[in-house]
Protein backbone atom coordinates (compact mmCIF):
# COMPACT_ATOMS: atom_id res chain seq x y z
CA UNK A 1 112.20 75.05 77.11
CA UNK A 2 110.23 76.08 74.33
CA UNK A 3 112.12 76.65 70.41
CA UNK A 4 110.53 78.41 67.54
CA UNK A 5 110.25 76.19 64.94
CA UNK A 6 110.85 78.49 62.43
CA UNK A 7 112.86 81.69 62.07
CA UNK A 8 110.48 84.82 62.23
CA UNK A 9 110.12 87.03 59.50
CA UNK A 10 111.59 90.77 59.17
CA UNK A 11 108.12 91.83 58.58
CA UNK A 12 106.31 89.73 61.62
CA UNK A 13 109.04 90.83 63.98
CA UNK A 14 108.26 94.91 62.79
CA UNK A 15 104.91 94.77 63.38
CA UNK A 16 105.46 93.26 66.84
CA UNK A 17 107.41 96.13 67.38
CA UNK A 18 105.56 98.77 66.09
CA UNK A 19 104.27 99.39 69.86
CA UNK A 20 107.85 99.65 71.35
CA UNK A 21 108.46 103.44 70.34
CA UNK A 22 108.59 106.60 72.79
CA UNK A 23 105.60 108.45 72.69
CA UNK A 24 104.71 112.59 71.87
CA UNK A 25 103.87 114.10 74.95
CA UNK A 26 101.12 116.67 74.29
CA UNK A 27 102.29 119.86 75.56
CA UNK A 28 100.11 123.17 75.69
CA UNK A 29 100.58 126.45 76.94
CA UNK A 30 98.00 127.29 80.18
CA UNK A 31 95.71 129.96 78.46
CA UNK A 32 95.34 131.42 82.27
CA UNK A 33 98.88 131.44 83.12
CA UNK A 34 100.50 131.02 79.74
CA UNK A 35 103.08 128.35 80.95
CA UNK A 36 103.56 125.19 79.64
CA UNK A 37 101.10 122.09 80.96
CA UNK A 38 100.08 118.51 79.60
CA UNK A 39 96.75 118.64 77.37
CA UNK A 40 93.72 118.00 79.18
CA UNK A 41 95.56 118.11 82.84
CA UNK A 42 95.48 120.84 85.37
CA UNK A 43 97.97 123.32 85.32
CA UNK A 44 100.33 123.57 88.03
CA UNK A 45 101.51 126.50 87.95
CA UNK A 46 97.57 128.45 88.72
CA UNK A 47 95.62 125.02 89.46
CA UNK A 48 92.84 125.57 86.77
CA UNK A 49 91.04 123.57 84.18
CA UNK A 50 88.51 124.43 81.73
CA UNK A 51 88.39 128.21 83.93
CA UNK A 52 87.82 126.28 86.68
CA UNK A 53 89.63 126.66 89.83
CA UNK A 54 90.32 122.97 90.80
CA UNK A 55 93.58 123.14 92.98
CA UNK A 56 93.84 126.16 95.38
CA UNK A 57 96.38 127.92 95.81
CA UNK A 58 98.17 130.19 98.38
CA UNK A 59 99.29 133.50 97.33
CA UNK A 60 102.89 134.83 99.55
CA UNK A 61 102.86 138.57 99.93
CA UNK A 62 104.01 139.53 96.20
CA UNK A 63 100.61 137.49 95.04
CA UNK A 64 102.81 134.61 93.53
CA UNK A 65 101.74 131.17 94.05
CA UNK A 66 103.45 129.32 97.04
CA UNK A 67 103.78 125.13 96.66
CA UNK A 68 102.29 123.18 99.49
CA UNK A 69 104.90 120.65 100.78
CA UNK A 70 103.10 117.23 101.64
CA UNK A 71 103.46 116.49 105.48
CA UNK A 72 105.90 113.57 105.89
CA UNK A 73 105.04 110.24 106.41
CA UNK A 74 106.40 110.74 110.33
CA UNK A 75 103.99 113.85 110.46
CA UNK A 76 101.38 111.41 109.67
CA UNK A 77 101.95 108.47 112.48
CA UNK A 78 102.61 110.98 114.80
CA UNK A 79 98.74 112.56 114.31
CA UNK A 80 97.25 109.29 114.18
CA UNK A 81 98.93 108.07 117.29
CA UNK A 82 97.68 111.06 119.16
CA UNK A 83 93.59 111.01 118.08
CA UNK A 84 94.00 107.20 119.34
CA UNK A 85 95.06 108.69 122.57
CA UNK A 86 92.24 110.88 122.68
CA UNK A 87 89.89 108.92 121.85
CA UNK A 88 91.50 106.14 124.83
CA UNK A 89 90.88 108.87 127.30
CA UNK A 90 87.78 109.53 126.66
């Protein structure tokens, strides 16, 4: 097993450590939507960056965004399995 052979210093030990801190999360307000989003990301809440549309969106009947749920992974093997059977019969 390896042993230091000497003790290390205060000052070496800081400056190994000066990496090991939390860091600022940059957080702007949407200038679309005007709610809160991570600097240079899309916004979630309206799906724009830079006044560019880049996530659609669908709108329920009061014109408020509605959130897409992600089909489940069950969903998924269930759709696969039955193009494989189409394709078989054909």
């Amino acid at each position: 097993m390896a042993v230091p052979k000497r003790k290390t210093s205060r000052t070496n030990r800081d400056k190994r450590r000066t990496h090991d801190r939390i860091k600022i999360v940059n957080i702007v307000e949407c200038p679309r939507c005007h709610s809160k989003k991570l600097a240079h990301h899309v916004c979630q809440a309206c799906g724009y960056y830079k006044n560019t549309e880049i996530i659609s969106q669908e709108k329920d009947a009061k014109g408020k965004p509605v959130k897409k749920e992600a089909p489940k992974a069950e969903e998924k093997k269930a759709s696969g399995k039955e193009k494989e059977t189409q394709e078989s019969k054909k």
